[in-house]
C-alpha atoms as a PDB file:
ATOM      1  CA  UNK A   1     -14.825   3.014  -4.540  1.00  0.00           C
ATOM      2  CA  UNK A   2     -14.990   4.545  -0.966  1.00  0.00           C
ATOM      3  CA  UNK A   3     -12.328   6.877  -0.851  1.00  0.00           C
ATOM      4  CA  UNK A   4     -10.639   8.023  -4.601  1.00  0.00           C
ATOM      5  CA  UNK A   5      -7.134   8.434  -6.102  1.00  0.00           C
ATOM      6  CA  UNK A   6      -7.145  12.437  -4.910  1.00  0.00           C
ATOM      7  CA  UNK A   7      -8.213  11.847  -1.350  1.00  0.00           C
ATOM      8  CA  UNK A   8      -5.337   9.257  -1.330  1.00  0.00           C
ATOM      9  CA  UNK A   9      -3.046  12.029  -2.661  1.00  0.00           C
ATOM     10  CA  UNK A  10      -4.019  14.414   0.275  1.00  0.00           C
ATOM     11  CA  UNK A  11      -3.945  11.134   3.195  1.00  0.00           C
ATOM     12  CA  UNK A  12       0.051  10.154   2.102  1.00  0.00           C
ATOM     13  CA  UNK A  13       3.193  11.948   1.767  1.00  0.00           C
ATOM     14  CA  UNK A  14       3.187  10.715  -1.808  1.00  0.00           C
ATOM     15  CA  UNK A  15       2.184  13.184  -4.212  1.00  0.00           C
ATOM     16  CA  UNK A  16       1.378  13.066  -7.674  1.00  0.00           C
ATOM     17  CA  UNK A  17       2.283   9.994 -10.204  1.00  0.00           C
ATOM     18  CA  UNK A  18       3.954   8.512  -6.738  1.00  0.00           C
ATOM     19  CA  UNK A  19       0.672   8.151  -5.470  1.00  0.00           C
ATOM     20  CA  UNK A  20       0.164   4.851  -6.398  1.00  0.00           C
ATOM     21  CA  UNK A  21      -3.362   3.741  -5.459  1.00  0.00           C
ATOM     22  CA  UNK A  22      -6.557   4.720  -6.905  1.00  0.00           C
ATOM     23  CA  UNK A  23      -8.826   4.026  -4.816  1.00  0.00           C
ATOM     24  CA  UNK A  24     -10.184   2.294  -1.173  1.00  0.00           C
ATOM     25  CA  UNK A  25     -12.606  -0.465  -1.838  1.00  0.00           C
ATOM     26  CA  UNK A  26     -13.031  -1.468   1.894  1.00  0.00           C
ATOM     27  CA  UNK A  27     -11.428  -0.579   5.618  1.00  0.00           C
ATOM     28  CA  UNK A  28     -12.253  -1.445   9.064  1.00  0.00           C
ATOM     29  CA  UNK A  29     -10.192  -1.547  11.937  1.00  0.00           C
ATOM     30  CA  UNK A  30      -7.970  -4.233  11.591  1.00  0.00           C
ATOM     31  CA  UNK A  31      -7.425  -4.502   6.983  1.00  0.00           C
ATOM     32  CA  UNK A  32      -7.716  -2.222   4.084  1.00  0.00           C
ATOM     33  CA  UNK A  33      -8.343  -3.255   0.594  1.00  0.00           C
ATOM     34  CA  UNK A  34      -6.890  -0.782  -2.102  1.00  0.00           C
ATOM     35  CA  UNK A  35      -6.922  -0.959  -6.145  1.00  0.00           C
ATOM     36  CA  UNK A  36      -4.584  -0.190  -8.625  1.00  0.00           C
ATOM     37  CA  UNK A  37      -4.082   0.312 -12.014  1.00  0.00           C
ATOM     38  CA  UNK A  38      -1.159   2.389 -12.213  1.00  0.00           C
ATOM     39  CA  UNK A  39       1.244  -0.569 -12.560  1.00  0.00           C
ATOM     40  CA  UNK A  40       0.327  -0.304 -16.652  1.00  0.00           C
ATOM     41  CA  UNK A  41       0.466   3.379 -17.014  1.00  0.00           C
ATOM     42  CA  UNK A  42       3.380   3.638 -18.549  1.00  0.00           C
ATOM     43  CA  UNK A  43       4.806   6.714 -16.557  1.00  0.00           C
ATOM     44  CA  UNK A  44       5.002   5.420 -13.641  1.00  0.00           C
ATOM     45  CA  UNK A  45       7.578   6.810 -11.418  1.00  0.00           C
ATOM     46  CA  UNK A  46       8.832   3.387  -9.875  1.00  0.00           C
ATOM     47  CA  UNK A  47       9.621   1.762 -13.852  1.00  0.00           C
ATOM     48  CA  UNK A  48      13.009   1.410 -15.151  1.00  0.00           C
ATOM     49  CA  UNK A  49      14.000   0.280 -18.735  1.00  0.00           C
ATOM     50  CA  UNK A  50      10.437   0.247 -19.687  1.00  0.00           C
ATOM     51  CA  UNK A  51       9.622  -2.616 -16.464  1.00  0.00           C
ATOM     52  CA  UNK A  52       8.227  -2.424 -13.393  1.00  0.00           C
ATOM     53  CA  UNK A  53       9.377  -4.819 -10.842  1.00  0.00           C
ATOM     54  CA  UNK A  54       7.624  -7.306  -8.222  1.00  0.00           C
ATOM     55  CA  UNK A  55       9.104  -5.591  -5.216  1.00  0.00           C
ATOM     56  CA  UNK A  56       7.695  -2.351  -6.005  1.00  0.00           C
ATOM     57  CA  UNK A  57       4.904  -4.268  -4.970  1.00  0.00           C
ATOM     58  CA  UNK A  58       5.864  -3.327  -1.646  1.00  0.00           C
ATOM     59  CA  UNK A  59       5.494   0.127  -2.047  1.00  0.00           C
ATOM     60  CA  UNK A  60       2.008   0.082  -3.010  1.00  0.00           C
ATOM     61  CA  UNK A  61       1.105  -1.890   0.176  1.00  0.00           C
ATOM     62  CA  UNK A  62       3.253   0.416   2.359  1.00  0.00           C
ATOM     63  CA  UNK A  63       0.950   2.962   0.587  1.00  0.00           C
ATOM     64  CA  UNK A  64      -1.699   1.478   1.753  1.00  0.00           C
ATOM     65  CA  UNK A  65      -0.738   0.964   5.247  1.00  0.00           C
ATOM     66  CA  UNK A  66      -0.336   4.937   5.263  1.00  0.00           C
ATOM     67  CA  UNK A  67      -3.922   5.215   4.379  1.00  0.00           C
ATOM     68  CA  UNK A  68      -5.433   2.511   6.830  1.00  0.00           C
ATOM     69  CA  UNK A  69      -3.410   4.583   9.359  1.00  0.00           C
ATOM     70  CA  UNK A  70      -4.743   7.801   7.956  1.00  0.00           C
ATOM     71  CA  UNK A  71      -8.362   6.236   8.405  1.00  0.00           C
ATOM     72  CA  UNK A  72      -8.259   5.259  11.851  1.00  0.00           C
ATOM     73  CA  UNK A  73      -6.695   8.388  13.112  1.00  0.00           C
ATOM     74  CA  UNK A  74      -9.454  10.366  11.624  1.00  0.00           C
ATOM     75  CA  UNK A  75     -12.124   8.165  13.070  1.00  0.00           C
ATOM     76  CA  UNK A  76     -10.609   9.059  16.189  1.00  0.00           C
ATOM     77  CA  UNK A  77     -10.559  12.730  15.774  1.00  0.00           C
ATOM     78  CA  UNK A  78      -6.540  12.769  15.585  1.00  0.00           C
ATOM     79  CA  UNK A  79      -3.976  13.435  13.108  1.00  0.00           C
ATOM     80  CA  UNK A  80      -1.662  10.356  11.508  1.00  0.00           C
ATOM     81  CA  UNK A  81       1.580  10.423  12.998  1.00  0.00           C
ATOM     82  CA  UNK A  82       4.627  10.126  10.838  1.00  0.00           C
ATOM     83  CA  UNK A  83       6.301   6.873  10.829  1.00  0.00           C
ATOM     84  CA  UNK A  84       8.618   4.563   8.400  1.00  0.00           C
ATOM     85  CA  UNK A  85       8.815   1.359   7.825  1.00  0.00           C
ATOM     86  CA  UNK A  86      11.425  -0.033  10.034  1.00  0.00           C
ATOM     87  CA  UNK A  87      11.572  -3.667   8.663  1.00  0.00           C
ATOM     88  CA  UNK A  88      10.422  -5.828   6.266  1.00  0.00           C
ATOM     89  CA  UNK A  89      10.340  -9.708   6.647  1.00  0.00           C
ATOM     90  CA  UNK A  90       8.961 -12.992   4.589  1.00  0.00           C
ATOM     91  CA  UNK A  91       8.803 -10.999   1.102  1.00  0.00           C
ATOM     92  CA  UNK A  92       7.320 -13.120  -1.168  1.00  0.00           C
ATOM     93  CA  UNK A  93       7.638 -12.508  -5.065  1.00  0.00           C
ATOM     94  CA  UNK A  94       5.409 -15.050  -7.668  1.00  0.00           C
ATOM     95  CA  UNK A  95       6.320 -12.375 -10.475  1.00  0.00           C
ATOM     96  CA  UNK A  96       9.302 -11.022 -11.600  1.00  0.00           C
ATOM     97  CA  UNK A  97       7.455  -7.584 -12.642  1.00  0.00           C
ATOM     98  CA  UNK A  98       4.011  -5.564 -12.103  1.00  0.00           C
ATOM     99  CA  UNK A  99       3.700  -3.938 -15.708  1.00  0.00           C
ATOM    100  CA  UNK A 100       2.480  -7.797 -17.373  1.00  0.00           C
ATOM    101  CA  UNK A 101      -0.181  -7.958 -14.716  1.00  0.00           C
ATOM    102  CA  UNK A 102      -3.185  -6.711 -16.813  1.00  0.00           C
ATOM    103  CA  UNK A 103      -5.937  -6.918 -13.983  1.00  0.00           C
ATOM    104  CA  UNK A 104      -5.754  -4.045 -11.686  1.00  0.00           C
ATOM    105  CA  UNK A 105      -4.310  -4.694  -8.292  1.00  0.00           C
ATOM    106  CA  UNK A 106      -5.504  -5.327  -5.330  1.00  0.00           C
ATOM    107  CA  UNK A 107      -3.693  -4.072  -2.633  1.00  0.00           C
ATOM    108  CA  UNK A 108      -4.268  -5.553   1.138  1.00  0.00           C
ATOM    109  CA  UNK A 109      -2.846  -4.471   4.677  1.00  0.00           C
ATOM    110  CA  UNK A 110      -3.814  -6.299   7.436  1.00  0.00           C
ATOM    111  CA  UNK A 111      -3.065  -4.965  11.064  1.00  0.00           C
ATOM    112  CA  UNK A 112      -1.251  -7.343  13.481  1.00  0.00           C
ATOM    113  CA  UNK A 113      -0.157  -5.016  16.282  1.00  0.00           C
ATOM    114  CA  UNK A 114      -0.451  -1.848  16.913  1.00  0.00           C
ATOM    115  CA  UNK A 115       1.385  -0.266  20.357  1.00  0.00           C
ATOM    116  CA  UNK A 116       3.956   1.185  22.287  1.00  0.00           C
ATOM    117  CA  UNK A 117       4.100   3.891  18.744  1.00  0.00           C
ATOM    118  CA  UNK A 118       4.854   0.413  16.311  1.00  0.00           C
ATOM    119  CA  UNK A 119       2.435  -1.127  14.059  1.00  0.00           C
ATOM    120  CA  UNK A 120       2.754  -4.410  12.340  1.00  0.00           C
ATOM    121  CA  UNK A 121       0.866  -5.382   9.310  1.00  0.00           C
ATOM    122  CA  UNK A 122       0.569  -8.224   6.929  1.00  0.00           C
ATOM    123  CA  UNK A 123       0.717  -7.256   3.338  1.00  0.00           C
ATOM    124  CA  UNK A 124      -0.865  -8.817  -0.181  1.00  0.00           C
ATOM    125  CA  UNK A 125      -0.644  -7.832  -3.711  1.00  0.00           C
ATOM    126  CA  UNK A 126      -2.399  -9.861  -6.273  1.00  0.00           C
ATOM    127  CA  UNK A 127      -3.407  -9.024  -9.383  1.00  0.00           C
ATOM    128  CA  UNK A 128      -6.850 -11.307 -10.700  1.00  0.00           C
ATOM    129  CA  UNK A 129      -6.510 -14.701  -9.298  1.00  0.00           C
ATOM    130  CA  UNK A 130      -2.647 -14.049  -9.526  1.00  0.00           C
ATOM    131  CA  UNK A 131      -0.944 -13.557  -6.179  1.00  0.00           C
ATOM    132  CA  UNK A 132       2.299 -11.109  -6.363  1.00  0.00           C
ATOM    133  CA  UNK A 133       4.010 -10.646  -3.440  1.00  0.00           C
ATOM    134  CA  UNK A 134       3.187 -11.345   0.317  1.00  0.00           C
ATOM    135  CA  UNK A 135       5.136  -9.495   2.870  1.00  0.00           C
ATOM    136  CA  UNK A 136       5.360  -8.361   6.866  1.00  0.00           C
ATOM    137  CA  UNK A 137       5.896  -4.877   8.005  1.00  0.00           C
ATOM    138  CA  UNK A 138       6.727  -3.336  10.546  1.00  0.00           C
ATOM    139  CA  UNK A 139       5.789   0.629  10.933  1.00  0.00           C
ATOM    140  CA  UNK A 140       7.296   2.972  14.031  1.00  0.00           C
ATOM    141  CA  UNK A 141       5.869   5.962  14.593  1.00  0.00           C
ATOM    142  CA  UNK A 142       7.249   9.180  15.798  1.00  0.00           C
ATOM    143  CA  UNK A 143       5.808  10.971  18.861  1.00  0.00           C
END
């Protein structure tokens, strides 16, 4: 992997067990592709009842939107700005929950648009062969 779970840790606001992704396994300027395995550990902090649901699939690409943002503001000499995600459209779900998925995951953020302080990405969780969850986001950023 290029960048590991502990660099993540330090790029996000996420901290800990919340830090979802283990590792970078490719970035350029316009997609970052992120893995996962922390979907079967079985202290996650997203799982309820013992299950982990599809749309916390989200969160693990949002995650790795952070870090694509992280990446291209240090290859610029800057600082990441703080944003949130501001909207969410076309969410996709082709599983009804993450902790069955016994590949790792393979997280993907795509970069649309970025301008004017918002960012738009498109987002893709599969896990194997097995898509998860497709999604659009859309990122503002605070000055």
């Amino acid at each position: 992997m290029l960048i590991e779970h502990d660099e993540i840790c330090d790029m996000i606001p996420h901290a800990g067990s919340m830090c979802l992704l283990d590792g970078v396994l490719s970035w350029d300027d316009q997609r970052i592709v992120c893995q996962s395995l922390s979907h079967q550990n079985p202290n996650n902090p997203l799982i309820k009842n013992g299950k982990l649901s599809a749309i916390h699939a989200v969160e693990y690409a949002a995650q790795a939107m952070a870090v694509h943002g992280c990446l291209l503001a240090r290859a610029q000499g800057e600082q990441l700005k703080p944003g949130y995600l501001a909207a969410l459209k076309d969410v996709r779900l082709q599983v009804s929950h993450l902790h069955n998925i016994a590949e790792p995951l393979t997280v993907k953020a795509e970069q649309l648009l970025a301008g004017g302080g918002n960012l738009m990405y498109t987002l893709e969780v599969s896990g194997g062969k097995q898509m998860i969850a497709t999604a659009r986001a859309t990122v503002v950023t605070q000055s």
